[in-house]
Protein backbone atom coordinates (compact mmCIF):
# COMPACT_ATOMS: atom_id res chain seq x y z
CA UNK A 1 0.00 0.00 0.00
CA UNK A 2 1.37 3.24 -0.66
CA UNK A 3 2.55 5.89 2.22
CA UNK A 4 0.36 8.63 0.21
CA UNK A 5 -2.85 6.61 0.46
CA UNK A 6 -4.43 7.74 4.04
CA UNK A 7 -4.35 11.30 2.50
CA UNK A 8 -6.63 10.24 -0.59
CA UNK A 9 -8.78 7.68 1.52
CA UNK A 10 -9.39 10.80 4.09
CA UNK A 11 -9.90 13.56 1.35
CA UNK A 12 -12.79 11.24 -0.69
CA UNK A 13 -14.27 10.96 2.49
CA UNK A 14 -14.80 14.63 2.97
CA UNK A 15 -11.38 15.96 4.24
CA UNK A 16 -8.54 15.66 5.98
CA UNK A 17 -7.23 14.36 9.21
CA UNK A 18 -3.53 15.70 9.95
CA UNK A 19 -1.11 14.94 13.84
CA UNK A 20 -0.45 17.48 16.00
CA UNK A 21 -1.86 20.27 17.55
CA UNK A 22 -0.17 23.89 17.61
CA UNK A 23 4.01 23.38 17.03
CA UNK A 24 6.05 24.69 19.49
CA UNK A 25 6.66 28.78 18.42
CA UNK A 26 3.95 28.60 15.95
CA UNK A 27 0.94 30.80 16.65
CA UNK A 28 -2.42 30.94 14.34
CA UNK A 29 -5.47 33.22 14.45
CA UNK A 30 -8.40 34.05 12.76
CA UNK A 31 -8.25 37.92 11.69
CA UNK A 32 -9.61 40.41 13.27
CA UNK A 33 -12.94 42.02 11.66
CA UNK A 34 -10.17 45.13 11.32
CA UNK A 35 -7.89 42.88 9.66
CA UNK A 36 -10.25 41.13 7.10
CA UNK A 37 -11.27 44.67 5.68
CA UNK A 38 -8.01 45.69 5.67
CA UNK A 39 -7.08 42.33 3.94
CA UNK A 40 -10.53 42.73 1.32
CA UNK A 41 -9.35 46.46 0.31
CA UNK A 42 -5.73 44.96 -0.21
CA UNK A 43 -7.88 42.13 -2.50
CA UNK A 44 -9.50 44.78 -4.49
CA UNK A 45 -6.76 46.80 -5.32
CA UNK A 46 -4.23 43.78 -6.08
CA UNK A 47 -7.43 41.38 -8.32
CA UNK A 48 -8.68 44.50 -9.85
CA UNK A 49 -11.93 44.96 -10.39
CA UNK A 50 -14.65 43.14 -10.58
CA UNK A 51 -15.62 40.61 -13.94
CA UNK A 52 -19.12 40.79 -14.21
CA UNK A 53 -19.76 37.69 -15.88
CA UNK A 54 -17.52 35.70 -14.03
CA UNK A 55 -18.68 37.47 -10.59
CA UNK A 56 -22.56 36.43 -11.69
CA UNK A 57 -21.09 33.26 -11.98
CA UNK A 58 -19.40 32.58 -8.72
CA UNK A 59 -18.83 35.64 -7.12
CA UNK A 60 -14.74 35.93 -5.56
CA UNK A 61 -15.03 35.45 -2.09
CA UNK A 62 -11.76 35.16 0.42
CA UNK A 63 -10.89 33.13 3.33
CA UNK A 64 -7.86 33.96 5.57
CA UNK A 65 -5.75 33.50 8.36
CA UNK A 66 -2.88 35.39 10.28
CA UNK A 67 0.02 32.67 11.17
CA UNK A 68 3.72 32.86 12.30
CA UNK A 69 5.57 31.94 9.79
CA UNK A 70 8.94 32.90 10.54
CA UNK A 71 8.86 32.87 14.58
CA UNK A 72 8.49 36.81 15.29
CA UNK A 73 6.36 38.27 12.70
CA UNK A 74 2.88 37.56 11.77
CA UNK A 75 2.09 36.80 8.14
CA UNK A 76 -1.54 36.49 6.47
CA UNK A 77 -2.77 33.51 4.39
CA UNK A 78 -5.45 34.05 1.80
CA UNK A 79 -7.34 31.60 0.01
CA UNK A 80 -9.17 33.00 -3.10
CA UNK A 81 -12.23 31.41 -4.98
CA UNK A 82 -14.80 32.59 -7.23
CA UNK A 83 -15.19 31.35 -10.69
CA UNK A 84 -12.34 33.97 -12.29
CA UNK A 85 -10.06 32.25 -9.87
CA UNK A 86 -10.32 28.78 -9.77
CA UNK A 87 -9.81 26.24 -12.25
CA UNK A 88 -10.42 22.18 -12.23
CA UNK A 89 -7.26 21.87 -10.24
CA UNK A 90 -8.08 24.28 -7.51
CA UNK A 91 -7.68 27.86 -6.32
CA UNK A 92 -5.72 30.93 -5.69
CA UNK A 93 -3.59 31.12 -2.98
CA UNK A 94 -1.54 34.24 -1.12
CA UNK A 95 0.93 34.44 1.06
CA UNK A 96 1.45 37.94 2.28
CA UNK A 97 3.13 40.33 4.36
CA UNK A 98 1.98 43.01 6.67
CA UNK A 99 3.07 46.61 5.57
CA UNK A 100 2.23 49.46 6.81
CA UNK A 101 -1.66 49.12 7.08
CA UNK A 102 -1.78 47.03 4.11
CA UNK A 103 0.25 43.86 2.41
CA UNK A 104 2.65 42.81 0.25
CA UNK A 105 2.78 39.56 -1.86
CA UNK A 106 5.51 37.24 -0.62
CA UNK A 107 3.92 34.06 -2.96
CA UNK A 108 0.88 33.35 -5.35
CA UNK A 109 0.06 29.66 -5.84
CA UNK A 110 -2.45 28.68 -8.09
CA UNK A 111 -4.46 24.94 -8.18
CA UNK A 112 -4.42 24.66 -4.44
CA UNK A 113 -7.26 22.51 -2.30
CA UNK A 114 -7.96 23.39 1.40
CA UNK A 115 -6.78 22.29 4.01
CA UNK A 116 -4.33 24.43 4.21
CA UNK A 117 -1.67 23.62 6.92
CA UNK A 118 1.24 25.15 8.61
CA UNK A 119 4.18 22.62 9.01
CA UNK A 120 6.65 21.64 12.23
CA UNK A 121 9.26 21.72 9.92
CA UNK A 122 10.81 24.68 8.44
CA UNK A 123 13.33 25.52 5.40
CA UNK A 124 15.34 28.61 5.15
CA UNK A 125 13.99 29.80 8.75
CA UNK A 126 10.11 29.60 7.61
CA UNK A 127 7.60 27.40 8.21
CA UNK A 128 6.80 24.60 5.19
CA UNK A 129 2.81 24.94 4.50
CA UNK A 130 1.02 22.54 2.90
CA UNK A 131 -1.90 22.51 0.33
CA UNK A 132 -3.94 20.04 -1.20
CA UNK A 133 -3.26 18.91 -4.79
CA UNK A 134 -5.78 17.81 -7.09
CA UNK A 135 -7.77 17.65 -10.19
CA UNK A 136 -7.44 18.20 -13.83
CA UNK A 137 -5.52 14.79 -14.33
CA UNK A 138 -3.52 15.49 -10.74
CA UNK A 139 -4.32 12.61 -8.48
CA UNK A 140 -5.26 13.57 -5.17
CA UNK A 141 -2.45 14.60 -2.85
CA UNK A 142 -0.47 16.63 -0.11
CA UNK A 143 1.77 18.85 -1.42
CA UNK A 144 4.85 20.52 0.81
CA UNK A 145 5.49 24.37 -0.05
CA UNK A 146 9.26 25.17 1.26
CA UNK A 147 10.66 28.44 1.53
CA UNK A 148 13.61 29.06 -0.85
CA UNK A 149 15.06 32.34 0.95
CA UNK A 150 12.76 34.92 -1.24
CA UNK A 151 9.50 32.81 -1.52
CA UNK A 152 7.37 29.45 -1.76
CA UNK A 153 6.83 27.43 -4.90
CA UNK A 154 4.06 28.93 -7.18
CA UNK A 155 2.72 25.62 -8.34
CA UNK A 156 2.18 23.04 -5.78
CA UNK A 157 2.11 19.81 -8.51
CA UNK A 158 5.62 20.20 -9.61
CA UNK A 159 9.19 20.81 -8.01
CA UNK A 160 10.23 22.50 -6.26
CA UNK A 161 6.79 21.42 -4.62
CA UNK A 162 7.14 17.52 -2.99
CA UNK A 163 4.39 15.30 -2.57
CA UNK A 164 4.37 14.46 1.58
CA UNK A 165 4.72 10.76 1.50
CA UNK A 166 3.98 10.37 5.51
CA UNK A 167 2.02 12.08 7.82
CA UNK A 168 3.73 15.19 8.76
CA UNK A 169 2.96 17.41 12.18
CA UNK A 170 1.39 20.37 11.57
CA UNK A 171 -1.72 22.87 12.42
CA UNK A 172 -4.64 23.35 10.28
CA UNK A 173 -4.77 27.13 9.37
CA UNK A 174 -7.78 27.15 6.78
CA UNK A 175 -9.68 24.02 6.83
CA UNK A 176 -12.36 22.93 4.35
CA UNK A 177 -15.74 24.13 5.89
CA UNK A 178 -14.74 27.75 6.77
CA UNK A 179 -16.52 31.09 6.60
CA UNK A 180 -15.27 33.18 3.18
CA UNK A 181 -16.10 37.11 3.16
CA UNK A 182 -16.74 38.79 -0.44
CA UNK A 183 -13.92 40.40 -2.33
CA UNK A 184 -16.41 42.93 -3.80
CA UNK A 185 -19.50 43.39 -1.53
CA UNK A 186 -22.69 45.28 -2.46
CA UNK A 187 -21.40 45.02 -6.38
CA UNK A 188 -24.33 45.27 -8.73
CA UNK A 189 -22.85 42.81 -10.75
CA UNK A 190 -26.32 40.71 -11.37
CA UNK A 191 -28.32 43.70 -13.48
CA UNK A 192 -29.19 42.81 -17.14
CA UNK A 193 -26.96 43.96 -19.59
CA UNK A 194 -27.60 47.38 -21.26
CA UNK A 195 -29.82 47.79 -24.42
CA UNK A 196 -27.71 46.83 -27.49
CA UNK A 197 -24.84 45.10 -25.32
CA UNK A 198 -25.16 42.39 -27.60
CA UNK A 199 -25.87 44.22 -30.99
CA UNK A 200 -23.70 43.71 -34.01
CA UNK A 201 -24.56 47.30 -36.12
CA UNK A 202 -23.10 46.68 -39.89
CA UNK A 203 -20.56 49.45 -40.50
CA UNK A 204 -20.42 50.43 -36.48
CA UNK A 205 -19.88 48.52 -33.93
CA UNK A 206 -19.78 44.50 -32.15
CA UNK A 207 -21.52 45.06 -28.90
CA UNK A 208 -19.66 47.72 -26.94
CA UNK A 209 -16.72 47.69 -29.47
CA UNK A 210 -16.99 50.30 -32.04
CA UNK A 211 -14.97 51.29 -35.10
CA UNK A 212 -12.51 54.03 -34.87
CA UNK A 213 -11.89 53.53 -30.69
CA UNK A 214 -8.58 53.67 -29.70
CA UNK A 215 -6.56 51.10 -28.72
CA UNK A 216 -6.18 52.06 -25.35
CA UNK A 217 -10.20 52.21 -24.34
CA UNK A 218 -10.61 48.78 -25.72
CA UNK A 219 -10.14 46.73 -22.49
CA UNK A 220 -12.82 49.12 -20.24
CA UNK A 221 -15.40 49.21 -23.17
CA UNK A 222 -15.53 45.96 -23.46
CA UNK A 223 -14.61 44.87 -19.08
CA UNK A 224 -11.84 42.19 -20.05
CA UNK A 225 -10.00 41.08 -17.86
CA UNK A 226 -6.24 43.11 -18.75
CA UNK A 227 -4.77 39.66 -18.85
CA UNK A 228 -7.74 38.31 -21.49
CA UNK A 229 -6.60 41.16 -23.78
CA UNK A 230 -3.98 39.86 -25.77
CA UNK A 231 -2.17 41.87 -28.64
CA UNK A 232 -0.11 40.88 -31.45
CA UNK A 233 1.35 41.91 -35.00
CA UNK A 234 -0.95 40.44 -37.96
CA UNK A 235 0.53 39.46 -41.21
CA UNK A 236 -0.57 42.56 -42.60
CA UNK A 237 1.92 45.70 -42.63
CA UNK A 238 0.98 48.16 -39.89
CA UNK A 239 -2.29 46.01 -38.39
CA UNK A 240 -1.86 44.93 -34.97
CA UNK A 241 -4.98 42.82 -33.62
CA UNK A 242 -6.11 42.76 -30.15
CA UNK A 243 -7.60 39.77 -28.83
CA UNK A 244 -10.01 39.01 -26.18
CA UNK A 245 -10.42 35.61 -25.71
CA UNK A 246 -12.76 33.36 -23.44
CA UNK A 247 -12.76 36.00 -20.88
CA UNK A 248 -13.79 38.78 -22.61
CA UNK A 249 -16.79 40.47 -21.75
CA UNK A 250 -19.85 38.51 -22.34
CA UNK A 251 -17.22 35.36 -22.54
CA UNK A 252 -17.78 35.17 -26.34
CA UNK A 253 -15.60 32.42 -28.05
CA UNK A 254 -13.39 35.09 -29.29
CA UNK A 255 -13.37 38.49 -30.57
CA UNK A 256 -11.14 40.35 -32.65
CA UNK A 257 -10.18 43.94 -33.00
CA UNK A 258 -8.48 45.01 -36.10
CA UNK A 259 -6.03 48.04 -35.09
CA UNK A 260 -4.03 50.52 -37.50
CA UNK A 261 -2.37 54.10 -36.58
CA UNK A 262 -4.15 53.26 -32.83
CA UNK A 263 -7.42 52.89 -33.76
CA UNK A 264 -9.70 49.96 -34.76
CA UNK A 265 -10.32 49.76 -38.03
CA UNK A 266 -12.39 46.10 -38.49
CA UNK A 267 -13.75 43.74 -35.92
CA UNK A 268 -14.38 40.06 -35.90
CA UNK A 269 -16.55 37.82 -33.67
CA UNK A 270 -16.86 34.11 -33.81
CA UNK A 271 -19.70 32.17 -32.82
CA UNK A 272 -22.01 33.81 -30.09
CA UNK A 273 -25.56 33.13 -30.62
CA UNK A 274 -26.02 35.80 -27.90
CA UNK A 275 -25.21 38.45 -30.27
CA UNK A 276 -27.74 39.52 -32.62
CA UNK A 277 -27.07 41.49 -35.92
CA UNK A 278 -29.32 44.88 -35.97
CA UNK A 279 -32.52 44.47 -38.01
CA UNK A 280 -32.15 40.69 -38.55
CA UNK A 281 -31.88 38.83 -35.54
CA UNK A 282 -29.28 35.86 -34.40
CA UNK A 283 -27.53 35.01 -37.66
CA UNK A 284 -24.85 32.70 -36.13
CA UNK A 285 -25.91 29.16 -37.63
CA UNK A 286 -27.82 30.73 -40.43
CA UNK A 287 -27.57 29.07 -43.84
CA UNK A 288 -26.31 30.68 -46.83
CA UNK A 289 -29.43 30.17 -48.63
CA UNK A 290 -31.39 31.65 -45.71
CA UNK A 291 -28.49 34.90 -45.29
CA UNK A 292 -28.53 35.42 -48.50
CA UNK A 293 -32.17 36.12 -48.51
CA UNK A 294 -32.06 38.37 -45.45
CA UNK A 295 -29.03 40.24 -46.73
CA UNK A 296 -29.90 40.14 -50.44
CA UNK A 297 -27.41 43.17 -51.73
CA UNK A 298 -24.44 40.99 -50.87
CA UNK A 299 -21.67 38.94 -52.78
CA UNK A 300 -19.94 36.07 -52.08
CA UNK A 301 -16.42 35.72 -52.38
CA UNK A 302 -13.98 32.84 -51.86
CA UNK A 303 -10.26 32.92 -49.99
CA UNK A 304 -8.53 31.17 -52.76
CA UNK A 305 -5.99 29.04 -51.67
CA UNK A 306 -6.93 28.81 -48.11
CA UNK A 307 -8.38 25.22 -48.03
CA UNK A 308 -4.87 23.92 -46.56
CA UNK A 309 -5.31 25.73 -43.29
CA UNK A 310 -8.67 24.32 -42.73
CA UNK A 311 -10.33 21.56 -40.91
CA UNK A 312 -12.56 21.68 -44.04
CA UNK A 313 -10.50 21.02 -46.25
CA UNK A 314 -12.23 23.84 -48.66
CA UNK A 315 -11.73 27.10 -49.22
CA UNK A 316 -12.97 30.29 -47.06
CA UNK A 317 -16.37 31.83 -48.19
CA UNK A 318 -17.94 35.09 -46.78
CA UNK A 319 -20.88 36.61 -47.95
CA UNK A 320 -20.12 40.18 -47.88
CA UNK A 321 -22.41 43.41 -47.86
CA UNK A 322 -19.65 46.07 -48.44
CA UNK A 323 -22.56 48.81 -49.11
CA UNK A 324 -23.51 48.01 -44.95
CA UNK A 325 -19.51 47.02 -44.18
CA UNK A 326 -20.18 43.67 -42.67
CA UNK A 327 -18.87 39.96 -43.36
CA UNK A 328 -20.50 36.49 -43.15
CA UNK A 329 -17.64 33.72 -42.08
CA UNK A 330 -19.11 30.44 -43.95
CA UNK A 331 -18.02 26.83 -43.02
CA UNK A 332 -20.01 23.41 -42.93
CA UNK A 333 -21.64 22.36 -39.62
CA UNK A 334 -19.87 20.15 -37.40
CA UNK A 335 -20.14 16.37 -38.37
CA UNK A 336 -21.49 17.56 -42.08
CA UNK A 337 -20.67 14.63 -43.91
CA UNK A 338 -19.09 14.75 -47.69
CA UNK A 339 -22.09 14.85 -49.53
CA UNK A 340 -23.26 17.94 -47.77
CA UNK A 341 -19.91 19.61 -48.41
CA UNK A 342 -20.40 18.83 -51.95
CA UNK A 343 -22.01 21.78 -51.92
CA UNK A 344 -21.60 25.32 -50.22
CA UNK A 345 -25.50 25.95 -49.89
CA UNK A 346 -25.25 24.14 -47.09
CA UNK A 347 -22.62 26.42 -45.20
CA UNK A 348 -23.56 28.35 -42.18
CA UNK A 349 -22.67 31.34 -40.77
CA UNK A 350 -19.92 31.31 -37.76
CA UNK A 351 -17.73 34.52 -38.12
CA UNK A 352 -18.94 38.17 -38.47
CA UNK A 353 -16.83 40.93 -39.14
CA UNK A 354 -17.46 44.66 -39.04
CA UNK A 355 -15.82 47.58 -41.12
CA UNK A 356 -16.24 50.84 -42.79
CA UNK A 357 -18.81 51.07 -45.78
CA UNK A 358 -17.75 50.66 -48.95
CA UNK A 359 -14.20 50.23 -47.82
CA UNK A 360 -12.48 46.73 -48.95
CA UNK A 361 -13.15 43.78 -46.64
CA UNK A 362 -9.68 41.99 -45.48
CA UNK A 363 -10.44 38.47 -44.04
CA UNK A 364 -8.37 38.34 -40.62
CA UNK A 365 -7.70 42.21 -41.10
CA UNK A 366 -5.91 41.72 -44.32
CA UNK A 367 -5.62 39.36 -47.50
CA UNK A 368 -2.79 37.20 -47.91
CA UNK A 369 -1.30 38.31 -51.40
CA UNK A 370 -0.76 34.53 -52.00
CA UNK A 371 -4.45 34.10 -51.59
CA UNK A 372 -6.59 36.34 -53.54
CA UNK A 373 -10.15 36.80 -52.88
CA UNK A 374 -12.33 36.55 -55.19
CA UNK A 375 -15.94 36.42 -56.26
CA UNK A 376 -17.57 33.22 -56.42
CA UNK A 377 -21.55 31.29 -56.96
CA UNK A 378 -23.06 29.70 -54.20
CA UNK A 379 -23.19 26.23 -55.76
């Protein structure tokens, strides 16, 4: 039998059960009602602010305790949840320092599992914690966090992080069932979105993204997350795209900003049935046949060329209105089989992209010169 297997026999039966009592120097407290504000306004300022969707989701709640860690001085543990940070491995973890009337960040772990414990044993003159590893294709375990001189590991499922093999003495500082306090309190982060939040307006705008906004008021018109916002250098001369990805605003697949001379010049949005184009309703999943009756003053054109870099195997389509400055993606359902792809009636719409009137739509901001688009029948 291995060493490791009271700790997963004890944590499927609903948690836990560690030796000892207090070690001998080693104090732990709950905060003070004083010291969980001060350690929520800390939160607020060092999470940012609040992610509406993810906050109506599981709103990010704290739980905390003030231990010594180093025999002298009195350090604060917080454990973080809340659906923007927790994954299928675990939760946030800080350890922090007091300073002043606030904190600094000694470590962030990520995919920890209460308990959390504080360890007899100590490395560099601080106390080894431990966390609870598990999930995501980790198998269930105790992890040891050891102080390397400047901090503890970041990720408790790899080195310098150690699986405890044996039961190890140790006090209990956050244990499983344990009051949390809100990060955010009093938020009104459950009130229905605003009246054309989830608009797409040919030649305008994709919800609360609109053409010709800078570069810089991208991220608070559109309440991403500044680490969902991710920008990089197209293909294209002089186009830089931003991209906000699963954590974007209404947590849309993913969305695209096109951006020249610091301002957007095209957007893109894939699949979202949530988003509805102005004057025609959902179009996501809309056959061509059916689009091209809605949107008659169209034209379709094909990405020559392009078949290689596709699932598909076929060539790009969009049904484009340039008079309205708007753009159908077109590709075959999921599971289609080859007689439907035999022909392109039976495509459906899963890409939209926005730009100026009359101007000249560039698939993915621009056209590859090596693949021409051109115009094309529907059969």
């Amino acid at each position: 039998m291995r060493k490791s297997y009271w700790a997963t026999l004890a944590i499927l039966a609903g948690g836990l059960t560690f030796v000892g009592g207090n070690c001998a120097g080693q104090t732990v407290r709950e905060p003070t009602p004083k010291q969980t504000e001060s350690l929520r306004t800390f939160l607020q300022k060092y999470l940012g602010e609040p992610y509406p969707p993810f906050e109506r989701e599981g709103p990010t709640k704290f739980s905390s305790a003030f231990v010594d860690l180093k025999d002298g001085t009195e350090e604060a543990i917080a454990y973080i949840t809340g659906r923007g940070w927790c994954g299928t491995g675990g939760c946030n973890m800080l350890i922090l320092a007091a300073q002043g009337t606030s904190y600094s960040v000694i470590t962030s772990t990520t995919i920890t599992r209460l308990p959390i414990r504080v360890l007899a044993t100590k490395s560099n003159g601080w106390r080894d914690i431990s966390v609870v590893v598990g999930g995501g294709g980790i198998p269930i375990h105790e992890a040891r966090l050891s102080f390397n001189g400047t901090e503890y590991p970041s990720n408790p499922s790899v080195a310098p992080a150690l699986p405890l093999s044996e039961q190890v003495p140790g006090k209990t500082v956050i244990p499983v069932a344990i009051r949390d306090e809100p990060v955010y309190p009093g938020e009104a982060l459950l009130k229905a979105l605003p009246e054309g939040a989830e608009t797409i307006v040919p030649g305008q705008s994709v919800g609360s993204l609109r053409l010709g906004m800078r570069k810089d008021e991208l991220a608070l018109s559109w309440q991403a997350r500044p680490d969902s916002v991710i920008p990089h250098e197209d293909s294209c001369k002089d186009t830089e795209v931003v991209w906000f990805d699963n954590e974007s605003r209404w947590q849309v697949p993913a969305v695209r900003a096109y951006v020249t001379d610091d301002l957007v010049y095209e957007i893109t949005l894939e699949w979202d049935k949530r988003f509805k184009v102005q004057g025609i309703g959902i179009v996501f999943g809309m056959k061509l046949s059916d689009l091209q009756a809605a949107m008659p003053d169209g034209t379709l054109l094909q990405l020559k060329g392009s078949a290689s870099q596709r699932p598909s195997q076929a060539d790009e389509l969009f049904w484009v209105v340039s008079g309205k400055g708007i753009a159908f993606g077109l590709d075959y359902p999921r599971g289609s089989t080859l007689q439907h792809r035999s022909s392109r009636s039976h495509r459906i719409v899963q890409s939209i992209t926005v730009y100026r009137p009359h101007e000249q739509f560039r698939p993915r901001g621009c056209a590859n010169p090596d693949q021409p688009l051109v115009r094309t029948e529907s059969q």
